[in-house]
Protein backbone atom coordinates (compact mmCIF):
# COMPACT_ATOMS: atom_id res chain seq x y z
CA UNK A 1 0.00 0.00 0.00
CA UNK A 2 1.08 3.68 -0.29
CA UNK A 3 2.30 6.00 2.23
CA UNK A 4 3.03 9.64 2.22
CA UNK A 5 6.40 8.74 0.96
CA UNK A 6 5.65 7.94 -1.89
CA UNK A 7 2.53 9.90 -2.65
CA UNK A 8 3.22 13.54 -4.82
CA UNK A 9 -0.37 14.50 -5.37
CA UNK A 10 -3.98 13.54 -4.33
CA UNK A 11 -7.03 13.17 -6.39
CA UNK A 12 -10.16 15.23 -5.97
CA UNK A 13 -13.94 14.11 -6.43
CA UNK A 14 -14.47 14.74 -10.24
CA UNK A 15 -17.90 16.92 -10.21
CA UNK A 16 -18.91 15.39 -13.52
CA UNK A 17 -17.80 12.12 -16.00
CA UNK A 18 -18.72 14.25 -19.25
CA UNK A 19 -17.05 16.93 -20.82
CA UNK A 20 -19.80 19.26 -21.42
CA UNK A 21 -21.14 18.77 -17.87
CA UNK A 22 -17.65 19.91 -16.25
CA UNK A 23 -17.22 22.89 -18.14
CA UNK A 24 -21.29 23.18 -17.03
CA UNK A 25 -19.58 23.07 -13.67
CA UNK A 26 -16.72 25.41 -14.42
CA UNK A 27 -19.08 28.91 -15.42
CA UNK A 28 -21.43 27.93 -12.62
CA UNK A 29 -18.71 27.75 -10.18
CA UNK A 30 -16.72 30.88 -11.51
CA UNK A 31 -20.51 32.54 -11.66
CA UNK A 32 -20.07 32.00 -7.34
CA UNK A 33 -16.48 32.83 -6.91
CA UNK A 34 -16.99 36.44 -9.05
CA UNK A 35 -20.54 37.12 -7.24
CA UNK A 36 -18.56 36.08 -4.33
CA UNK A 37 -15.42 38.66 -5.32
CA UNK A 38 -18.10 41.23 -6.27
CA UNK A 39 -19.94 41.71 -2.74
CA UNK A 40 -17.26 41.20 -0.34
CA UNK A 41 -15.60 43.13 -2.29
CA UNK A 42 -18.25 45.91 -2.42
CA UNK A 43 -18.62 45.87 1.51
CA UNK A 44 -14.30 46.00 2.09
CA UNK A 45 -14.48 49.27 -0.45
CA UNK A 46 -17.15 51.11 0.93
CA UNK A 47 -17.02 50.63 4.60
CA UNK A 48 -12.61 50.77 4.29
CA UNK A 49 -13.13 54.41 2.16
CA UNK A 50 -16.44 56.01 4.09
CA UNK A 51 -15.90 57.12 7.81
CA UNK A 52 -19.27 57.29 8.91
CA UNK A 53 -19.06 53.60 8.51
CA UNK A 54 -15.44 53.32 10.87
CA UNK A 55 -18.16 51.39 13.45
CA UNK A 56 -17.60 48.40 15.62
CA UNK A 57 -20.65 46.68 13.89
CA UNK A 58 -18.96 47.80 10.36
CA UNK A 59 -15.32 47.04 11.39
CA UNK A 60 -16.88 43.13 11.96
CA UNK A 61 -18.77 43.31 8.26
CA UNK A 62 -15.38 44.57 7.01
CA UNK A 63 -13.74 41.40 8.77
CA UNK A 64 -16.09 39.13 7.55
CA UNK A 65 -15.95 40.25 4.63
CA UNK A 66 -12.30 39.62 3.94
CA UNK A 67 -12.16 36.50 5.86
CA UNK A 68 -15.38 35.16 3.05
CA UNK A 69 -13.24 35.78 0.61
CA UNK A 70 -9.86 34.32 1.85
CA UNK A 71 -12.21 30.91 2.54
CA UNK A 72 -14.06 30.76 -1.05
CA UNK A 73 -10.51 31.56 -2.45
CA UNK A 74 -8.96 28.47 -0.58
CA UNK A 75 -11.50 25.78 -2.10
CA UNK A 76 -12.85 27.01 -5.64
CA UNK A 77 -10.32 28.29 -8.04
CA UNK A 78 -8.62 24.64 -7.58
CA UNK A 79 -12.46 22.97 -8.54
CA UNK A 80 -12.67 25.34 -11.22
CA UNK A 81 -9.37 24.73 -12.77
CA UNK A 82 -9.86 20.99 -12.38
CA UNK A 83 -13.22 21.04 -14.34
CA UNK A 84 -11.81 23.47 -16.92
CA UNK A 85 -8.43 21.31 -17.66
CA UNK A 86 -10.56 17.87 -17.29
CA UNK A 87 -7.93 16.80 -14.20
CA UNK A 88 -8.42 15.60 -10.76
CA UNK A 89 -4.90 16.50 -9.52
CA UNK A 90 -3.60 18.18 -6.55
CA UNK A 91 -0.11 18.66 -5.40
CA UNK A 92 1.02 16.80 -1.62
CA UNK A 93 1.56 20.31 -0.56
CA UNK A 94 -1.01 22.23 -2.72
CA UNK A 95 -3.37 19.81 -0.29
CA UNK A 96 -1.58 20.56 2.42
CA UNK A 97 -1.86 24.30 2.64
CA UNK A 98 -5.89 24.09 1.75
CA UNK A 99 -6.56 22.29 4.54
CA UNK A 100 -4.52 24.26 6.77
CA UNK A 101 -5.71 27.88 5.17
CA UNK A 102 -9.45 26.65 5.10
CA UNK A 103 -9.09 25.87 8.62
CA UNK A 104 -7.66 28.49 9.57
CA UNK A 105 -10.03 31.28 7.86
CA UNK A 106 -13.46 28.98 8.67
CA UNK A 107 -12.18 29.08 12.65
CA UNK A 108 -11.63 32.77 12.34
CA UNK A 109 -14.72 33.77 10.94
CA UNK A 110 -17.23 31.14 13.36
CA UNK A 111 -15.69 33.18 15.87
CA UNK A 112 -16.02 36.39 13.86
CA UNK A 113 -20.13 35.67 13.55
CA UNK A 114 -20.05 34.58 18.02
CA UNK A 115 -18.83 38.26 18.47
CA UNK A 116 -21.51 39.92 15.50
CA UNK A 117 -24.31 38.10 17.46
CA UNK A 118 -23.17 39.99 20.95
CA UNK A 119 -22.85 42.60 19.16
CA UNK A 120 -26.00 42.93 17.70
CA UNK A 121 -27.07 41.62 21.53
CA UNK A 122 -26.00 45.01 22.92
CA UNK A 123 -27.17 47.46 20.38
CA UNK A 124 -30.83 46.32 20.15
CA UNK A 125 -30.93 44.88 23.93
CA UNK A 126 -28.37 47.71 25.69
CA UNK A 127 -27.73 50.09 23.43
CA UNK A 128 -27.36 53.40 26.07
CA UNK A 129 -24.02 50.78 26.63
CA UNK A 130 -22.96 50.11 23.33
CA UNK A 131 -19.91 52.41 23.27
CA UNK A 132 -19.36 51.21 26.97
CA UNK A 133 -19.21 47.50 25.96
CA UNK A 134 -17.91 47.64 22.67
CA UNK A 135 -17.03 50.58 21.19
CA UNK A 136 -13.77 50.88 22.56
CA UNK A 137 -13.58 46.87 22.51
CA UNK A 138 -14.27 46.23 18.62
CA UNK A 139 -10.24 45.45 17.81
CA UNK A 140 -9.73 43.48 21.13
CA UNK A 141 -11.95 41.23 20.24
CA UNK A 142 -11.32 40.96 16.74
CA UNK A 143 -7.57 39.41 18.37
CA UNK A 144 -9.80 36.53 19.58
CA UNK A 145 -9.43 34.94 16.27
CA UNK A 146 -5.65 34.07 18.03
CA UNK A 147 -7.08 31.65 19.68
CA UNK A 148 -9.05 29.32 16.89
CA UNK A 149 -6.01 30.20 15.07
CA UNK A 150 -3.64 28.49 17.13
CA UNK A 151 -5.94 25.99 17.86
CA UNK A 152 -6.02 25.12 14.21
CA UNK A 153 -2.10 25.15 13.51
CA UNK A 154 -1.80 22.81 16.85
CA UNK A 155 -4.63 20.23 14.56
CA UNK A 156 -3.00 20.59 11.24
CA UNK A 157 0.50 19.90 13.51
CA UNK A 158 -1.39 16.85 13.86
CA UNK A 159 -2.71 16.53 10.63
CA UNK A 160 0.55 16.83 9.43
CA UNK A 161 2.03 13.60 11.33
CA UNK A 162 -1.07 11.42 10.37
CA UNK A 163 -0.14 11.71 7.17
CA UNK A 164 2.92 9.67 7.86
CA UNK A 165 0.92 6.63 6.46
CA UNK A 166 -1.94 6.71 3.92
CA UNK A 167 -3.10 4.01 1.96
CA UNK A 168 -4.89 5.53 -0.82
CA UNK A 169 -4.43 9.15 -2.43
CA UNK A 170 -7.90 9.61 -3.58
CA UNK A 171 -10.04 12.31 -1.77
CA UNK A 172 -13.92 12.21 -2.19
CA UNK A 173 -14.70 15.43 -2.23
CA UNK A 174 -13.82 18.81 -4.57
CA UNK A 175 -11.41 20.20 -1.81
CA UNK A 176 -8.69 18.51 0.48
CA UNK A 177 -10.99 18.46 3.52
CA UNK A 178 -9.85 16.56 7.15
CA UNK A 179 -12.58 13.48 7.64
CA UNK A 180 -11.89 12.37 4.31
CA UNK A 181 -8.34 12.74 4.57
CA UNK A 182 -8.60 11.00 7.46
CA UNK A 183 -10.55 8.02 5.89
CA UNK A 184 -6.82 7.81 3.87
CA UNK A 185 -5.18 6.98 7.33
CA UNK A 186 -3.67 3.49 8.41
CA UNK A 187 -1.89 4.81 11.27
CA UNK A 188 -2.69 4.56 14.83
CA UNK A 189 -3.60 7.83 15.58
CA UNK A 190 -7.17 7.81 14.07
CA UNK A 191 -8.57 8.20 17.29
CA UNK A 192 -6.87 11.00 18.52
CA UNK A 193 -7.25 12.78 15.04
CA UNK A 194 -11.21 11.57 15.94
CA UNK A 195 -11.04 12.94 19.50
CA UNK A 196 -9.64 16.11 18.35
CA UNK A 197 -12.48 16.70 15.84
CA UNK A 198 -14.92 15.81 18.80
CA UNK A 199 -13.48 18.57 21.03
CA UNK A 200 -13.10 21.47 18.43
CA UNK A 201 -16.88 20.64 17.46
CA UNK A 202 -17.65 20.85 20.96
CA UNK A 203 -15.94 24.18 21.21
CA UNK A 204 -17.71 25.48 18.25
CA UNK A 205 -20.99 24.25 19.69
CA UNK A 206 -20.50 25.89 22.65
CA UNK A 207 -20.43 28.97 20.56
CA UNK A 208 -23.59 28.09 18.32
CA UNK A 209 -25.76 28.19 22.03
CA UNK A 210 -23.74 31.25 23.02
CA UNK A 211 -25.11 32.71 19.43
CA UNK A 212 -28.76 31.37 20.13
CA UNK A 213 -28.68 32.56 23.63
CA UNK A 214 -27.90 36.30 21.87
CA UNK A 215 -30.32 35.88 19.47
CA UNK A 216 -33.04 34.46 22.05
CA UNK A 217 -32.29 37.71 23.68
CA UNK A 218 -33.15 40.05 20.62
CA UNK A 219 -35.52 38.68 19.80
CA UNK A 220 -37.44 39.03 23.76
CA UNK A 221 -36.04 42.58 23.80
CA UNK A 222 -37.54 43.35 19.80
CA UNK A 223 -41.08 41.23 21.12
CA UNK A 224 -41.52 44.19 23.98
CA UNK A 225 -40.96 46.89 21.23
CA UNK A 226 -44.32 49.10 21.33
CA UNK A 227 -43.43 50.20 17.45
CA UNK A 228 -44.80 47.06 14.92
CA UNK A 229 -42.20 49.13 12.10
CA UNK A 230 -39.55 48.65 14.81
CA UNK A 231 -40.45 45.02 15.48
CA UNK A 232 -40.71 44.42 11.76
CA UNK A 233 -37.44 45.87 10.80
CA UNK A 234 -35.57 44.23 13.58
CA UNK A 235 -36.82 40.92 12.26
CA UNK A 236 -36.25 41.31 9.08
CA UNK A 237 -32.45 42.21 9.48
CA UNK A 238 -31.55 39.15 12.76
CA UNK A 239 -33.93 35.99 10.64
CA UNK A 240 -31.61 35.85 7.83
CA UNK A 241 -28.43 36.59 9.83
CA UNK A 242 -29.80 33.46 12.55
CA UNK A 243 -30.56 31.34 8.79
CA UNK A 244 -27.24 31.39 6.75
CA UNK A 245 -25.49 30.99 10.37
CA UNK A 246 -27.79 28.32 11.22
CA UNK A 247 -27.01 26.84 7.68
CA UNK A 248 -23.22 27.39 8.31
CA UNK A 249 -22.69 25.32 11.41
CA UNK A 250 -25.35 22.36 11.38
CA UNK A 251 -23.92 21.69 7.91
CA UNK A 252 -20.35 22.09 9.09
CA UNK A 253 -21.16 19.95 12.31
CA UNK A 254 -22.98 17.25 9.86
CA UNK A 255 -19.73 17.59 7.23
CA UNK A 256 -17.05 16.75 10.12
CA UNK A 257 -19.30 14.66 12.75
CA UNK A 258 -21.80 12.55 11.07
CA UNK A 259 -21.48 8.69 10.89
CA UNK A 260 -19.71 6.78 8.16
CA UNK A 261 -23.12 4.15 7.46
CA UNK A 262 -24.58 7.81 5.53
CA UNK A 263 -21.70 9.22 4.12
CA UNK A 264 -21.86 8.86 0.34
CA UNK A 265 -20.00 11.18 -2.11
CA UNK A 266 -23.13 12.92 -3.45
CA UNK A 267 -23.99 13.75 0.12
CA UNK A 268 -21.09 14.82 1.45
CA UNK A 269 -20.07 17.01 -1.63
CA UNK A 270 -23.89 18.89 -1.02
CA UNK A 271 -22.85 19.38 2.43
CA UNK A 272 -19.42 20.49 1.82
CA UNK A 273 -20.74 22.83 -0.54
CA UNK A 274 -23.64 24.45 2.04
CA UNK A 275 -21.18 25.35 4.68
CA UNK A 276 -18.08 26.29 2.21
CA UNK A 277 -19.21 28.00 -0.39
CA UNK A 278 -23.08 29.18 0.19
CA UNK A 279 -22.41 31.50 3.23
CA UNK A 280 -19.37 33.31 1.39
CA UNK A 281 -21.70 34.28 -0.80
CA UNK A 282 -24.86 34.76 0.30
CA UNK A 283 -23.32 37.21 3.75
CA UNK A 284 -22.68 40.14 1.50
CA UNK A 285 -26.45 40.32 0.64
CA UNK A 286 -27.82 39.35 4.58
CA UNK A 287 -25.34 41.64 6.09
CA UNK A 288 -24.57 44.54 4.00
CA UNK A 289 -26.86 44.58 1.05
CA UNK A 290 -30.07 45.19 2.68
CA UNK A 291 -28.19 48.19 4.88
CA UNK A 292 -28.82 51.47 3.83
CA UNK A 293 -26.48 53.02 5.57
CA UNK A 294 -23.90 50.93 3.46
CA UNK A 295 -25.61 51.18 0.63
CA UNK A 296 -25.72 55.10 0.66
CA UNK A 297 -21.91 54.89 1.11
CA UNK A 298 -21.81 52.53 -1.70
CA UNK A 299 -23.39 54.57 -4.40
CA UNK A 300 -21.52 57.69 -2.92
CA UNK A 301 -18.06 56.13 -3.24
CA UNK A 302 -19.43 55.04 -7.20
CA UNK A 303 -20.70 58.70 -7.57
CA UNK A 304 -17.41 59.65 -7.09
CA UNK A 305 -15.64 57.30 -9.33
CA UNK A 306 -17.57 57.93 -12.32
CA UNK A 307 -17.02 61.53 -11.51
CA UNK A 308 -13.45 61.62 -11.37
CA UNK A 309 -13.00 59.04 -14.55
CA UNK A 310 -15.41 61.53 -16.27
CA UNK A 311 -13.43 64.79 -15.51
CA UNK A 312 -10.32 62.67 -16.05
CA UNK A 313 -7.93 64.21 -19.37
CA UNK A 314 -7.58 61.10 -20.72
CA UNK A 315 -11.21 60.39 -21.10
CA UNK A 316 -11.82 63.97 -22.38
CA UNK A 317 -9.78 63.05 -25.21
């Protein structure tokens, strides 16, 4: 049987066996990444460039934000290039650093979205103490990501040496993602790699209740409101935040946790897709989009572009 010494490169899930339905594959995933590119992108621009948006609540969107795109640009450009050149390949450390990027960026932003929900907490519930609480707070907590972080680098570490001894080099899935790399492993140390994965999912369902507890809060505090417009708009801005967070982490918890008697490749490339891809590009429309504050700065900042290009010599001539 193989081990890593004498694998070079891994093979990825193939999305599709025909030609025309992997370059189908190819413009629908490059249709994601760019939609993905364009609205993160949007929301860095416009809240980076406008001070009236240099808020806690906007430095977080600016955050997330970035961190989106850093996680979408670990996983699809390698899919997309795959299905475009009809190939499945992957180097040993091209596999490597995605798992240890995606890791890093997905532990960085779960704890991103714990500190959004307390901060949303404390501007509907207390917000006479918003500036107390986390005004002055925004970039301290923003260094909590240090902790997933290092957290992460101690289980690729560990990644790392289980990869001492694989037996196959084929990966079921469109990215290089740790249960299935661990379904490669012949070595001993399956169960700690197991326990390991039990404890961070405990950790990050510790912050899921902490989330609901927030949100359980809102929505008691947005229930006592006297205004039905204030109640309404409330509502309409935390449902789809608590949805595409609620999507992020039961399909994350299903991707990493669930039992080996359902896993199938169809299944667990849906699944993999839900937490990976969907929420990159569906937060720059729950977050941002339907803000008017950032859309105001948006179309100011494109005002102002189009003013400057027009009053520009060179397009004079």
């Amino acid at each position: 049987m193989p081990n890593s010494s004498s694998i070079s490169e891994f093979l990825l899930l193939a999305l599709a066996d025909t030609r025309q339905l992997q370059l189908l594959h190819f413009w629908l995933l490059l249709g994601i990444y760019l939609a993905a590119l364009l609205g993160n992108g949007l929301i860095s621009t416009a809240v980076a460039c406008d001070h009236r948006l240099h808020t806690p609540m906007y430095f977080f969107l600016l955050n997330l934000a970035l961190l989106d795109l850093a996680c979408i640009s670990t996983t699809l450009p390698k899919a997309m290039a795959n299905a475009l050149w009809h190939t499945r390949h992957i180097s040993y450390a091209g596999c490597a650093a995605q798992v240890f990027f995606f890791v890093f960026f997905l532990s960085a932003e779960y704890c991103l979205l714990t500190i959004m929900s307390y901060d949303r907490y404390v501007a509907i519930c207390k917000p006479l103490h918003y500036g107390t609480l986390l005004g002055s707070r925004a970039c301290a907590l923003s260094r909590g990501w240090k902790d997933p972080n290092s957290f992460s680098q101690h289980a690729l570490s560990m990644y790392y040496r289980d990869l001492i001894s694989l037996y196959s080099n084929a990966v079921d899935q469109f990215f290089c993602e740790i249960p299935h790399i661990l379904k490669l492993s012949c070595s001993q140390s399956y169960l700690r790699e197991a326990g390991l994965l039990m404890f961070s999912a405990l950790f990050f369902f510790a912050s899921f209740v902490f989330i609901v507890v927030s949100y359980v809060q809102i929505f008691r505090a947005v229930l006592r409101m006297p205004s039905e417009q204030g109640r309404h708009k409330t509502f309409s801005m935390c449902l789809p935040h608590l949805a595409v967070l609620s999507l992020f982490v039961i399909t994350g918890f299903f991707a990493y946790l669930k039992p080996h008697s359902i896993s199938s490749p169809s299944l667990d490339l849906m699944v993999s897709f839900l937490y990976s891809v969907v929420p990159p590009t569906l937060n720059p429309i729950i977050y941002s989009m339907r803000n008017r504050e950032h859309k105001d700065a948006l179309w100011k900042l494109m005002t102002k572009c189009i003013w400057k290009a027009m009053n520009c010599p060179s397009f004079s001539i």
